[in-house]
C-alpha atoms as a PDB file:
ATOM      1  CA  UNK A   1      82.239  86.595  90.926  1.00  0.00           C
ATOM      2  CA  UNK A   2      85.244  85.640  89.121  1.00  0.00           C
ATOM      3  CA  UNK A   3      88.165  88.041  87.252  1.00  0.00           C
ATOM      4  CA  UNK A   4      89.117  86.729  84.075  1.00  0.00           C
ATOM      5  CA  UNK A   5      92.844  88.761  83.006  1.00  0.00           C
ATOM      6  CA  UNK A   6      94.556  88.819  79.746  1.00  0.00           C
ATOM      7  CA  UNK A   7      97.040  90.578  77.519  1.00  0.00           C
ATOM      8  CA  UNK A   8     100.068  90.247  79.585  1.00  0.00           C
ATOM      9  CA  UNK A   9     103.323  88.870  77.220  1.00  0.00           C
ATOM     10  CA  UNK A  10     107.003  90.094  76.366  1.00  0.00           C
ATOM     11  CA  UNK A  11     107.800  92.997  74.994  1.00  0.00           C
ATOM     12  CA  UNK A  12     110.708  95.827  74.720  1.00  0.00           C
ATOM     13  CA  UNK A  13     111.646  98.639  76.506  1.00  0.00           C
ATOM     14  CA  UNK A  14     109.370 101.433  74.949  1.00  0.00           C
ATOM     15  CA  UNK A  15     106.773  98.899  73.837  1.00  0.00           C
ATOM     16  CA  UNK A  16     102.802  99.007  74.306  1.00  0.00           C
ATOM     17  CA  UNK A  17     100.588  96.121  75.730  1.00  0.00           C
ATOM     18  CA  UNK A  18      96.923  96.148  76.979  1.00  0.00           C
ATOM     19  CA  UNK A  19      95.717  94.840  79.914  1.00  0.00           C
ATOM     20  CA  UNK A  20      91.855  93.509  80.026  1.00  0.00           C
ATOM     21  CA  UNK A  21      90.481  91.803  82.377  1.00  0.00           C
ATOM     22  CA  UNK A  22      86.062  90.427  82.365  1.00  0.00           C
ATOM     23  CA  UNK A  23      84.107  90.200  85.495  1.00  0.00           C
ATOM     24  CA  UNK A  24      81.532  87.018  85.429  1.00  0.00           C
ATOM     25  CA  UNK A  25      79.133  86.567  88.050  1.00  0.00           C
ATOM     26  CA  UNK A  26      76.036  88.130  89.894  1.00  0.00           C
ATOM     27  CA  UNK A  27      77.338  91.721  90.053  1.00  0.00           C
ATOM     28  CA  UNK A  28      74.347  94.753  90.023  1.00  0.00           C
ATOM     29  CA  UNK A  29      76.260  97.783  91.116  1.00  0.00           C
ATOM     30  CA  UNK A  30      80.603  98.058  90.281  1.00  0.00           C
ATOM     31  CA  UNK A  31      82.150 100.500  92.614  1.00  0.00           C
ATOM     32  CA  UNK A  32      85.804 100.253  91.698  1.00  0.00           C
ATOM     33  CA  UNK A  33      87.459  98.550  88.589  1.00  0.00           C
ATOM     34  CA  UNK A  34      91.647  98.891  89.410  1.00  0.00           C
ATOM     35  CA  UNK A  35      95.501  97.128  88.743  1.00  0.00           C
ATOM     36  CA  UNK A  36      97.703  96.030  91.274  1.00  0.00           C
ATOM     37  CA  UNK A  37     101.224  94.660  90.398  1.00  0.00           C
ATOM     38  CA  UNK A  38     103.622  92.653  92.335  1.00  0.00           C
ATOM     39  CA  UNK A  39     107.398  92.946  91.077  1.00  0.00           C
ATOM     40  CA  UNK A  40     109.848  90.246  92.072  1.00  0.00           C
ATOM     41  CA  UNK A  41     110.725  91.032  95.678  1.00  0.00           C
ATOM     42  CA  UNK A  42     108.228  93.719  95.923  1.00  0.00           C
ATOM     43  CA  UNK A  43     104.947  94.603  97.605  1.00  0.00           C
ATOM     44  CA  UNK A  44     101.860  94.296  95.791  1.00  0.00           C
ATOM     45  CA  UNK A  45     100.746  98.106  94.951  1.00  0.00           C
ATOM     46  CA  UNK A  46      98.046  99.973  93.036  1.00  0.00           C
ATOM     47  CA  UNK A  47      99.016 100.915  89.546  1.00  0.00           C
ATOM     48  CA  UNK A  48      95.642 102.246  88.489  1.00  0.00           C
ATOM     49  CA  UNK A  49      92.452 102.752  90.158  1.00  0.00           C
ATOM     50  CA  UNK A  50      88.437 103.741  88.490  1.00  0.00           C
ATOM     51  CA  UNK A  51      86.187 104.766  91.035  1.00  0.00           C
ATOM     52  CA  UNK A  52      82.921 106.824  90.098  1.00  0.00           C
ATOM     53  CA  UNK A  53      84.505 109.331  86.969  1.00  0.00           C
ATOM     54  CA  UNK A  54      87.692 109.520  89.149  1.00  0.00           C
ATOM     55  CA  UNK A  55      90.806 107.660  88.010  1.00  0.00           C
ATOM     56  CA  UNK A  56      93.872 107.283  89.957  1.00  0.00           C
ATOM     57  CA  UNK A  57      97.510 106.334  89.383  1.00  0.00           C
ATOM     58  CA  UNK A  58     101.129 105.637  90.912  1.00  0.00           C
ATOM     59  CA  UNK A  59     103.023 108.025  90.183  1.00  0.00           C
ATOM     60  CA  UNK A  60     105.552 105.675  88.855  1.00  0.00           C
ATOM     61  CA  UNK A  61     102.984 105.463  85.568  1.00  0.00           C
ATOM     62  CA  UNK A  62     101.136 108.673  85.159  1.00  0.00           C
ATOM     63  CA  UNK A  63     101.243 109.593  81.830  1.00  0.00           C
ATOM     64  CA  UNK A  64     101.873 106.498  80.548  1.00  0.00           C
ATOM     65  CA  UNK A  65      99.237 104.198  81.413  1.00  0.00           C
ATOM     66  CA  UNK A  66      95.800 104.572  81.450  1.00  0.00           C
ATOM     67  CA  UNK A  67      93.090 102.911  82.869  1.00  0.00           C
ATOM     68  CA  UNK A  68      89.466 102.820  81.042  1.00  0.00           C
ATOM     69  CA  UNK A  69      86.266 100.525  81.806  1.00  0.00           C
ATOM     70  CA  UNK A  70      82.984  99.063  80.258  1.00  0.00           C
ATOM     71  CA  UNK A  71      80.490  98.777  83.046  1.00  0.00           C
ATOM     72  CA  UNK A  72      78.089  97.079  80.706  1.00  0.00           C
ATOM     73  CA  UNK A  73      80.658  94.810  79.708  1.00  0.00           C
ATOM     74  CA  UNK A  74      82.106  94.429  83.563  1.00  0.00           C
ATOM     75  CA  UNK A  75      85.060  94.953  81.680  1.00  0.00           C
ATOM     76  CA  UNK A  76      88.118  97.203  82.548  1.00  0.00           C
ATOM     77  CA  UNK A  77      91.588  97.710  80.453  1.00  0.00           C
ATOM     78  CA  UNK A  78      94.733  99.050  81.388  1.00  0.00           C
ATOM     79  CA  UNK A  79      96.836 100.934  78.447  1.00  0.00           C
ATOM     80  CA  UNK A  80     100.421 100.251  79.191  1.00  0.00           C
ATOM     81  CA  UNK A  81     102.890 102.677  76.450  1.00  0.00           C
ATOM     82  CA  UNK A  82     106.355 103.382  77.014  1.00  0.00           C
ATOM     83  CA  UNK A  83     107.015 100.722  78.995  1.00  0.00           C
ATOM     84  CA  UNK A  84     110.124 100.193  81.138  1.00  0.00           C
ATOM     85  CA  UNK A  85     111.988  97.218  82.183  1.00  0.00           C
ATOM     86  CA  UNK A  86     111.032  98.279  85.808  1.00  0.00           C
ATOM     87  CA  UNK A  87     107.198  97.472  84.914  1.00  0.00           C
ATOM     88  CA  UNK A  88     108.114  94.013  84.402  1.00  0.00           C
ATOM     89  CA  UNK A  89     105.398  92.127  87.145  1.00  0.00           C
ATOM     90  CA  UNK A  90     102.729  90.381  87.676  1.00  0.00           C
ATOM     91  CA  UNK A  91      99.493  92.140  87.134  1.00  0.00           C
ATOM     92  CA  UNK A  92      96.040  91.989  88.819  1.00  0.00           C
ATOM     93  CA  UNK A  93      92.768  93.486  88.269  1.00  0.00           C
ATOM     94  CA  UNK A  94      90.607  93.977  91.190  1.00  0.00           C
ATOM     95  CA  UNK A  95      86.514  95.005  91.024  1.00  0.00           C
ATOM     96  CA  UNK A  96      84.398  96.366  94.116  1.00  0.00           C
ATOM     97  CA  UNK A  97      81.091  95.783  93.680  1.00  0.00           C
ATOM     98  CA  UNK A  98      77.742  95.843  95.205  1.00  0.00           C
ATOM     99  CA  UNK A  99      79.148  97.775  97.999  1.00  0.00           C
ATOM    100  CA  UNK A 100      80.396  94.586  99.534  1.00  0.00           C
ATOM    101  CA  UNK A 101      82.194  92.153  97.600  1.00  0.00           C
ATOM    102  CA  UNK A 102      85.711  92.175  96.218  1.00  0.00           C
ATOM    103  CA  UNK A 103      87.164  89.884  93.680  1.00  0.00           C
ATOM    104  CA  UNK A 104      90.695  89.588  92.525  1.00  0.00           C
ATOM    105  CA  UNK A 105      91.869  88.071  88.899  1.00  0.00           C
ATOM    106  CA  UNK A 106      94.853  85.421  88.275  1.00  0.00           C
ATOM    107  CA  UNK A 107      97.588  87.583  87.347  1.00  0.00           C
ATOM    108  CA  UNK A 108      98.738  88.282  84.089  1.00  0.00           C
ATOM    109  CA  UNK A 109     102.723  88.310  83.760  1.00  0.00           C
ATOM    110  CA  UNK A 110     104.171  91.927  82.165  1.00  0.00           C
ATOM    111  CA  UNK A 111     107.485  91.481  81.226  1.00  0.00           C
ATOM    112  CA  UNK A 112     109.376  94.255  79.569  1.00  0.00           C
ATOM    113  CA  UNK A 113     113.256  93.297  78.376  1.00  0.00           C
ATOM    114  CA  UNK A 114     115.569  96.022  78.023  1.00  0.00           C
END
């Protein structure tokens, strides 16, 4: 199974992007569709997490980013709005599926200028 992310770039303090990231590969049952980041210097931690109908966040970005997923499309997004310079990482989507396996994408770079 492989993670294919996208939709990382530039942008302002107070800007928008959207994260989207497509799952390839033998995969029958998803269990969890999430976003990590890693800021410079930083841990890696969970932004955003879809397990089941339950959704998760960091507190850092509750109510201001929102994760959503197409199961039929192995596909899961990450609405980024207000953005701060403090957001500004390296972003990874992560899917759990068929109860075993885990996959990881490439990282796509978020970079938010102030």
């Amino acid at each position: 199974v492989q993670l294919q992310a996208s939709g990382g770039g530039l942008v302002q303090a107070g800007g928008s992007l959207r994260l989207s990231c497509v799952a390839s590969g033998t995969i029958s049952t998803i269990n969890a569709m999430g976003w990590y980041r890693r800021a410079p210097g930083k841990e890696r931690e969970l932004v955003a997490g879809s397990s089941g109908g339950s959704t998760n966040y960091a507190d850092s970005v509750k109510g201001r980013f929102t994760i959503s997923r197409d199961n039929a499309k192995k596909t899961v997004y990450l609405q980024m709005s207000s953005l701060k310079p403090e957001d500004t990482a390296v972003y990874y989507c992560n899917v759990r599926y068929n109860g075993w396996g885990n996959a990881w994408g490439q990282g796509t770079l978020v970079t938010v200028s102030s």
